[in-house]
C-alpha atoms as a PDB file:
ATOM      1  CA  UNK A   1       3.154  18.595  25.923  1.00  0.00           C
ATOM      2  CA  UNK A   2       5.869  20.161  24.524  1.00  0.00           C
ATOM      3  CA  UNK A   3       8.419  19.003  27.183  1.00  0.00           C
ATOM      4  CA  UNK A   4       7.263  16.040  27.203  1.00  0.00           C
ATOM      5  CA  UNK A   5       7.843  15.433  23.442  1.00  0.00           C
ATOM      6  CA  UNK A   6      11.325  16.902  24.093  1.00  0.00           C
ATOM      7  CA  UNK A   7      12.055  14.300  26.884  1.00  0.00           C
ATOM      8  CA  UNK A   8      10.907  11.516  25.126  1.00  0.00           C
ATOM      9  CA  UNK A   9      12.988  12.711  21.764  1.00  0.00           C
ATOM     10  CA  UNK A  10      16.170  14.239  22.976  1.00  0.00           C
ATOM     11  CA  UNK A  11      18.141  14.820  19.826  1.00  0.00           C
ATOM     12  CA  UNK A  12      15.511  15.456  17.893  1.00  0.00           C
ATOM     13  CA  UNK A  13      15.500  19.079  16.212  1.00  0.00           C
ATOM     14  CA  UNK A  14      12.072  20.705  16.484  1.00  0.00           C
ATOM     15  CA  UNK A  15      11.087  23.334  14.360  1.00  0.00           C
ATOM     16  CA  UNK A  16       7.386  23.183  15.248  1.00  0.00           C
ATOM     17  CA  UNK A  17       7.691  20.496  18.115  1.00  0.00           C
ATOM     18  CA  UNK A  18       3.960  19.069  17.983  1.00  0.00           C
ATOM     19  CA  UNK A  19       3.456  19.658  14.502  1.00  0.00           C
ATOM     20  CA  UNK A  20       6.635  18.153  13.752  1.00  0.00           C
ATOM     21  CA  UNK A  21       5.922  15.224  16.408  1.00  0.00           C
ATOM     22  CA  UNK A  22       2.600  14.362  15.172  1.00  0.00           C
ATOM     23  CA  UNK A  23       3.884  13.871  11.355  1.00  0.00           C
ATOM     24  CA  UNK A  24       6.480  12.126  12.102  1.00  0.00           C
ATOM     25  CA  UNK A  25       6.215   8.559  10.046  1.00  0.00           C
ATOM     26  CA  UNK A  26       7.355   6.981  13.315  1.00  0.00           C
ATOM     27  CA  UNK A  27       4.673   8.286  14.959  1.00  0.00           C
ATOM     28  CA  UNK A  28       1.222   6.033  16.220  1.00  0.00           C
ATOM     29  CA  UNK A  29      -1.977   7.538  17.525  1.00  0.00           C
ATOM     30  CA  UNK A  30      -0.901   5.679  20.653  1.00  0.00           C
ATOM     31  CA  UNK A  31       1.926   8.012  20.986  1.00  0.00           C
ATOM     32  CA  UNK A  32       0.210  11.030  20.541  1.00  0.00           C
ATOM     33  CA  UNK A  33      -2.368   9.636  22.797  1.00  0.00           C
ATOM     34  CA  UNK A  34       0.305   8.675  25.789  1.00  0.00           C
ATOM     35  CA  UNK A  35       1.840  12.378  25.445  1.00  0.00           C
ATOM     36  CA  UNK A  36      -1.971  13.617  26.212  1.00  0.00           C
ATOM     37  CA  UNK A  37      -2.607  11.393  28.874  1.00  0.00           C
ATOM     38  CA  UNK A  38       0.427  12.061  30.437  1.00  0.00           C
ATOM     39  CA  UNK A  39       0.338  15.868  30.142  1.00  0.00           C
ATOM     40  CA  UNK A  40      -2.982  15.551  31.672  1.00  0.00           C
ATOM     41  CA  UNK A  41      -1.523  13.539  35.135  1.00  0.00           C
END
């Protein structure tokens, strides 16, 4: 999930990359969802 978090934020700087994803205010339980389902493919 990681690089998919990565890919989908570019320029982003990570210091804990799912953490950091996952609070992000930006940041919808349907995006967290989509990197799941999409790690799981």
């Amino acid at each position: 999930m990681r690089r998919l978090i990565e890919k989908k934020y570019p320029n982003k700087e990570w210091e804990h990359r799912f953490k950091d994803f996952n609070n992000m205010p930006q940041t919808s339980f349907d995006d967290i969802m989509g990197i799941i389902e999409e790690a799981n493919r």
